[in-house]
C-alpha atoms as a PDB file:
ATOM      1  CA  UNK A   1      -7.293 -32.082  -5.351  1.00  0.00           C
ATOM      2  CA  UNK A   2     -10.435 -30.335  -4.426  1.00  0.00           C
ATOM      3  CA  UNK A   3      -9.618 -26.515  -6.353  1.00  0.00           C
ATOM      4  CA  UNK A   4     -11.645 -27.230  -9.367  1.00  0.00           C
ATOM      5  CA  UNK A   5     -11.211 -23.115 -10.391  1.00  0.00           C
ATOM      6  CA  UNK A   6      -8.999 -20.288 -10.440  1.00  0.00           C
ATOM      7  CA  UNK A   7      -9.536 -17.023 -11.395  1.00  0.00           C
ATOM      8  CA  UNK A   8      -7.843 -13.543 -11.726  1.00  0.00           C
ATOM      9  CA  UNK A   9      -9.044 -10.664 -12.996  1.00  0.00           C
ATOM     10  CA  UNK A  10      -7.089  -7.575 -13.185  1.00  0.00           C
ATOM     11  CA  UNK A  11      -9.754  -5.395 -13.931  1.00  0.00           C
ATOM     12  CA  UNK A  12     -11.468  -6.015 -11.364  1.00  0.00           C
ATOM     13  CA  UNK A  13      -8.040  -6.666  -8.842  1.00  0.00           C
ATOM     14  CA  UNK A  14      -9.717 -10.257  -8.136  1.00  0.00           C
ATOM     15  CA  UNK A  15      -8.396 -13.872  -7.377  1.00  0.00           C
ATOM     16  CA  UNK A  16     -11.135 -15.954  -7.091  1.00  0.00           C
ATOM     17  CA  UNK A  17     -10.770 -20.092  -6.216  1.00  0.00           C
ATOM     18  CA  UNK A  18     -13.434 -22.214  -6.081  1.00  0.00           C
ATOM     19  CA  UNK A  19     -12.483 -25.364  -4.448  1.00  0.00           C
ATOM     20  CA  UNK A  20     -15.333 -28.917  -3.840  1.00  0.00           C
ATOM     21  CA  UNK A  21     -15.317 -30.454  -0.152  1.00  0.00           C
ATOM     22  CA  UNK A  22     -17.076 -33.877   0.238  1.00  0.00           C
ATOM     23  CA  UNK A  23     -18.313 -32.596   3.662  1.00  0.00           C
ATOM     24  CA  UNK A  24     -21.261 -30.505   4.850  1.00  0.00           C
ATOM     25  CA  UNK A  25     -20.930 -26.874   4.772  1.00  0.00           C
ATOM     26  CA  UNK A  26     -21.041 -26.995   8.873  1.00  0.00           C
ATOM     27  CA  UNK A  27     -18.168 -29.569   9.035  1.00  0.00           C
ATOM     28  CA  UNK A  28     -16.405 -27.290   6.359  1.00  0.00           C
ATOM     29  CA  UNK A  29     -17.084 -23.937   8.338  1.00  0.00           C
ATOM     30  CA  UNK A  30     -15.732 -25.345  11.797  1.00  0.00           C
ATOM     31  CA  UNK A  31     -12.261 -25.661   9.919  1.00  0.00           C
ATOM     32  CA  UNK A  32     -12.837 -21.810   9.928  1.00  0.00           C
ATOM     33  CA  UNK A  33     -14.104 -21.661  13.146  1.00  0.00           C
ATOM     34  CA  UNK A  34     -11.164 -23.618  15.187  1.00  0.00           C
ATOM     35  CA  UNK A  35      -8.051 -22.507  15.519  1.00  0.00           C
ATOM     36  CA  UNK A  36      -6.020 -25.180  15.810  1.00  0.00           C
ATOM     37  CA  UNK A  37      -7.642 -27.246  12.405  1.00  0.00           C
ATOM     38  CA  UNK A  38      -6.957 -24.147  10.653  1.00  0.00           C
ATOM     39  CA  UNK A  39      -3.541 -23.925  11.453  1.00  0.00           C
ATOM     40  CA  UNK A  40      -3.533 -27.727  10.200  1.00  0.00           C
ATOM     41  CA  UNK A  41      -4.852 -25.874   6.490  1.00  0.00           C
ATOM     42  CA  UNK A  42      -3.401 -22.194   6.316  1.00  0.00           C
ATOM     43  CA  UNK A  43      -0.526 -22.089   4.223  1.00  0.00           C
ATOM     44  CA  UNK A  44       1.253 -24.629   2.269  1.00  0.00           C
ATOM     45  CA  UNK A  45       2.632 -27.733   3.540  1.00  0.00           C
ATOM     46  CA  UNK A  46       5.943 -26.875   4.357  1.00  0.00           C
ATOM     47  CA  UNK A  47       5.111 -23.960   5.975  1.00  0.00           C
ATOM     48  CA  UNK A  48       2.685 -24.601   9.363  1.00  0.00           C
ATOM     49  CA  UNK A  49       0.756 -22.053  10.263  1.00  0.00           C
ATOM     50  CA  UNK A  50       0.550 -21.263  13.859  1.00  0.00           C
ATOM     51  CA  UNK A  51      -2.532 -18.951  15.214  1.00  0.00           C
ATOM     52  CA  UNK A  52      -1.639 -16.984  18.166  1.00  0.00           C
ATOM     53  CA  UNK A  53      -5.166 -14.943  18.108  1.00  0.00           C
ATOM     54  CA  UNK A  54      -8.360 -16.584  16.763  1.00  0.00           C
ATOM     55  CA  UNK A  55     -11.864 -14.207  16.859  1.00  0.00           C
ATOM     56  CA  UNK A  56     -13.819 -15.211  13.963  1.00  0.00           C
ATOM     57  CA  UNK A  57     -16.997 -12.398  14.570  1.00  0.00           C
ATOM     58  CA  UNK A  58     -17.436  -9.274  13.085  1.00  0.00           C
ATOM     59  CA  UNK A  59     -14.884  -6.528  14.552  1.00  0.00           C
ATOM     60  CA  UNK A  60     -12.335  -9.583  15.607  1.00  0.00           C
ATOM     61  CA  UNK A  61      -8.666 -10.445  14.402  1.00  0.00           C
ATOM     62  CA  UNK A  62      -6.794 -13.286  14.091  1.00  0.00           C
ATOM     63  CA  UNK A  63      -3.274 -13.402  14.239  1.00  0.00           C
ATOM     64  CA  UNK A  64      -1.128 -16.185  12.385  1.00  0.00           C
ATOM     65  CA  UNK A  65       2.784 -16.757  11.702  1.00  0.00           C
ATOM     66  CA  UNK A  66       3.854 -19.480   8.937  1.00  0.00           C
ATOM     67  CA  UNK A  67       6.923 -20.916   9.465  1.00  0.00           C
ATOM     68  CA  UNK A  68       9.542 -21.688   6.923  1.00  0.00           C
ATOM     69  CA  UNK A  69      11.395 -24.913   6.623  1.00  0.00           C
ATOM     70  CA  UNK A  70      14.659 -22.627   7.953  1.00  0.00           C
ATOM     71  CA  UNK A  71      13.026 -21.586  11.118  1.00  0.00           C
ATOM     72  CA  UNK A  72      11.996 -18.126   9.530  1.00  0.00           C
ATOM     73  CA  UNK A  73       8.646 -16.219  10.570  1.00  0.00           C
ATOM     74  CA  UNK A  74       5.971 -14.453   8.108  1.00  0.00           C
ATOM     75  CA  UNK A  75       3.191 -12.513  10.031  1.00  0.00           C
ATOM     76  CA  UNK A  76      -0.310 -11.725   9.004  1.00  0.00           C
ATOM     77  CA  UNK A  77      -3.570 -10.677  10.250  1.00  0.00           C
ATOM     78  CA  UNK A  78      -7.022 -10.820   9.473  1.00  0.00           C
ATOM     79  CA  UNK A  79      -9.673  -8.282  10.273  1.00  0.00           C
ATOM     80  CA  UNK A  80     -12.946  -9.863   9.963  1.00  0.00           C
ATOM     81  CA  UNK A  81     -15.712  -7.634   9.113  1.00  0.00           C
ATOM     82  CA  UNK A  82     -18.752  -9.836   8.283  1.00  0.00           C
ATOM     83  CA  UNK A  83     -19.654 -13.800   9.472  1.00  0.00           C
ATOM     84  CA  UNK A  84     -22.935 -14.972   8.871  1.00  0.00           C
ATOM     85  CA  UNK A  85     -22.179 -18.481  10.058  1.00  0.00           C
ATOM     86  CA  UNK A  86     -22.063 -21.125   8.168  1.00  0.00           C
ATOM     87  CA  UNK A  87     -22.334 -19.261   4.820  1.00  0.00           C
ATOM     88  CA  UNK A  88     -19.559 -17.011   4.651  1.00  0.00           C
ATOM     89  CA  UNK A  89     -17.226 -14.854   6.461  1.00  0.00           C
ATOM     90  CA  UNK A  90     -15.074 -11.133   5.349  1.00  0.00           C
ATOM     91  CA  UNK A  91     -12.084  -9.817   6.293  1.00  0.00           C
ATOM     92  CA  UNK A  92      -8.950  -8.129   5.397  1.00  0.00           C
ATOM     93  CA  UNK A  93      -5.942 -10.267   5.047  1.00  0.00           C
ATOM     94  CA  UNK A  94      -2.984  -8.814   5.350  1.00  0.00           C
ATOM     95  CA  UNK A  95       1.091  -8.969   5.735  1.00  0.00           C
ATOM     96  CA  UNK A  96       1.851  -8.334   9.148  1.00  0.00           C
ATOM     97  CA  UNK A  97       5.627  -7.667  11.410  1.00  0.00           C
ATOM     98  CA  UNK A  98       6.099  -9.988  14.062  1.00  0.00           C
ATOM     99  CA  UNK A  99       4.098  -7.807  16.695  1.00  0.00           C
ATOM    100  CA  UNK A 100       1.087  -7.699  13.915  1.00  0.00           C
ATOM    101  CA  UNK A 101       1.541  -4.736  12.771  1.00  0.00           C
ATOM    102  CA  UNK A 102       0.682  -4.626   8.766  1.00  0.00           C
ATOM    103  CA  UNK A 103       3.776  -4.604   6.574  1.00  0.00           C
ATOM    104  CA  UNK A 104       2.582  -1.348   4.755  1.00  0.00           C
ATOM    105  CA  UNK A 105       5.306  -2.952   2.086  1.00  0.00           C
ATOM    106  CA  UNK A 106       2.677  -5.686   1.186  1.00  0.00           C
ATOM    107  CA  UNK A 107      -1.354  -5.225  -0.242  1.00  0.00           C
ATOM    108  CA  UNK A 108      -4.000  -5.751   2.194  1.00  0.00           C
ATOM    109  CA  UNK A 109      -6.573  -7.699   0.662  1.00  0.00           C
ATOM    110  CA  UNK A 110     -10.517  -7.460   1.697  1.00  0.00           C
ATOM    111  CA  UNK A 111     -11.592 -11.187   1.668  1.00  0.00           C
ATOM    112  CA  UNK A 112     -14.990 -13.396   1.172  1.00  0.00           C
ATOM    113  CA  UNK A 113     -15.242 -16.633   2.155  1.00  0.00           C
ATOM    114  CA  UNK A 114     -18.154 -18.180   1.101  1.00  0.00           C
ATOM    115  CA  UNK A 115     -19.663 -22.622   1.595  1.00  0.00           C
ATOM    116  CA  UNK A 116     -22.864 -23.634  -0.083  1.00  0.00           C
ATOM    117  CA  UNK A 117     -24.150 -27.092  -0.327  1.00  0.00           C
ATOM    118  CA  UNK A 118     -23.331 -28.639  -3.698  1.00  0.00           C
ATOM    119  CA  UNK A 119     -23.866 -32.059  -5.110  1.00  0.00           C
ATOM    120  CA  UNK A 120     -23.819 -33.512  -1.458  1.00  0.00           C
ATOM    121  CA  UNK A 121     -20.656 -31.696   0.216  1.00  0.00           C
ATOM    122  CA  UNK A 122     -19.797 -27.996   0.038  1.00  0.00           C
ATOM    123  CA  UNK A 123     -18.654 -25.719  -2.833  1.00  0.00           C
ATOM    124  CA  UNK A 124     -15.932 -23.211  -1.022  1.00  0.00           C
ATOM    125  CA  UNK A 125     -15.455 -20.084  -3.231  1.00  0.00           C
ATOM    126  CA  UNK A 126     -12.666 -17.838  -1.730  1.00  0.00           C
ATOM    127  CA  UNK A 127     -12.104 -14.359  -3.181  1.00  0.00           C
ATOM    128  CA  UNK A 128      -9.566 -11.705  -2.386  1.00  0.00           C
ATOM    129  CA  UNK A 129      -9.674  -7.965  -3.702  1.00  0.00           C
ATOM    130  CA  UNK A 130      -6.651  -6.194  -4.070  1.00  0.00           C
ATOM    131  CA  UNK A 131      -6.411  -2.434  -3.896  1.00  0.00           C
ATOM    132  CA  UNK A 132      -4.335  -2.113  -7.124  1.00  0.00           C
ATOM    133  CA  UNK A 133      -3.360  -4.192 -10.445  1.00  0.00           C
ATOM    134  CA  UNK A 134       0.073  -3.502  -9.002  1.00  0.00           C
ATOM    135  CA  UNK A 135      -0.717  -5.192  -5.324  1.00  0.00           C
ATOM    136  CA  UNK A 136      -2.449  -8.171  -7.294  1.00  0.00           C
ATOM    137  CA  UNK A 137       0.280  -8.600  -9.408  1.00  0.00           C
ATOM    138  CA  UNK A 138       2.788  -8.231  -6.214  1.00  0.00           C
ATOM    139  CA  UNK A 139       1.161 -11.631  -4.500  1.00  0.00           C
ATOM    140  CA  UNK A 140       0.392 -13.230  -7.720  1.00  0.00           C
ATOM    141  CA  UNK A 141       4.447 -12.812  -8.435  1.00  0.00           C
ATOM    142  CA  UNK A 142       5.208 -13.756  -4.817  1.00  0.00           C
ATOM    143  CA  UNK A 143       3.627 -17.694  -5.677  1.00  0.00           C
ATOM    144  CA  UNK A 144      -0.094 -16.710  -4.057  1.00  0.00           C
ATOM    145  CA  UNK A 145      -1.810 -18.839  -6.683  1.00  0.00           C
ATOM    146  CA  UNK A 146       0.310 -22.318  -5.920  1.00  0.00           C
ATOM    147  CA  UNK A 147       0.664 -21.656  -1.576  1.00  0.00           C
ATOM    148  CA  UNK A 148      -3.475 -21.382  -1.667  1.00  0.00           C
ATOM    149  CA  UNK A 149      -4.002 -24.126  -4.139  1.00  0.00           C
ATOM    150  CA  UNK A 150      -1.328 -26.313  -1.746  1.00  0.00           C
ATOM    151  CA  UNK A 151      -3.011 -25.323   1.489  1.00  0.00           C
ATOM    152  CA  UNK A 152      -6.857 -25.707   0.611  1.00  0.00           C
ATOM    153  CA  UNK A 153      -5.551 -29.586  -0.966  1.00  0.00           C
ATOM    154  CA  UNK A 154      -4.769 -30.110   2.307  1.00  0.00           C
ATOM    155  CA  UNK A 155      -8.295 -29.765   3.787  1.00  0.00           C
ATOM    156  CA  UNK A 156      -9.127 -33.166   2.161  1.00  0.00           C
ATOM    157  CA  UNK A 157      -6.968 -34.441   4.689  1.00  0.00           C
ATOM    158  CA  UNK A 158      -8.024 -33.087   7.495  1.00  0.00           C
ATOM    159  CA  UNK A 159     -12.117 -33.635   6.641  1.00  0.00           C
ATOM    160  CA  UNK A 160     -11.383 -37.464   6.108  1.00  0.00           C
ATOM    161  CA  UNK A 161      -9.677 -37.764   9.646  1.00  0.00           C
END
């Protein structure tokens, strides 16, 4: 399992997971970078991720559905807002209706992605920000912490195809 860290902070609204790849940061970063092997990664197992828009440079959005083992859609989006390729990307993640709209229902978190060499592969620390305890608490009680830790175990997978 390659999470070796998780982290929330209330005070400061975090999540942070830090998660070991035994791959180069490039490899790591063109999971990132290609749609359809990050639709192999995003979101746990059992439900696929499918992305129907895929712009990872500053001011561009990517659109995603997961689907559930009954058929059932969840939409999000992400706004990216920073890439400095291959050492990190921003952007807001957020809950989204089926047309991509954001569910104003659900937090929109603001998002760093960040690979750095370490001990010959990549150390991948992920961080969200939540706008409220309350919004942190929301995904934390909606299983956030065990669908990430399930999804990035799956890049293991997909780096030793």
């Amino acid at each position: 399992m390659p999470v070796v860290d998780v982290k929330t902070d209330i005070d400061a609204l975090t999540l942070t997971i830090v998660a070991d790849f035994a791959a180069p940061v490039e490899r790591v970063w063109q999971i990132y970078a290609d749609p359809r092997q990050l639709e192999r990664v995003w979101g746990p197992p059992q439900y696929p991720a499918t992305f129907v828009d895929h712009e990872l440079s500053p001011g561009g959005r990517m659109n995603y559905y997961m689907t559930s083992p009954e058929g059932e859609k969840f939409c999000g989006y992400w706004r990216i807002t920073e890439v400095s390729e291959p050492d990190f990307f921003a952007f807001a993640d957020g809950f989204a209706d089926e047309q991509f709209n954001p569910n104003t229902d659900l937090p929109e978190s603001q998002n760093v992605y960040s690979f750095a060499p370490h001990q010959g592969g990549t150390r991948a620390t992920f961080v969200a920000t939540y706008p409220s305890a309350e919004g942190l608490q929301q995904v934390l009680d909606m299983g956030m912490i065990e669908g990430a830790t399930a999804a990035i175990g799956q890049i293991d997978e997909l780096l030793a195809a």
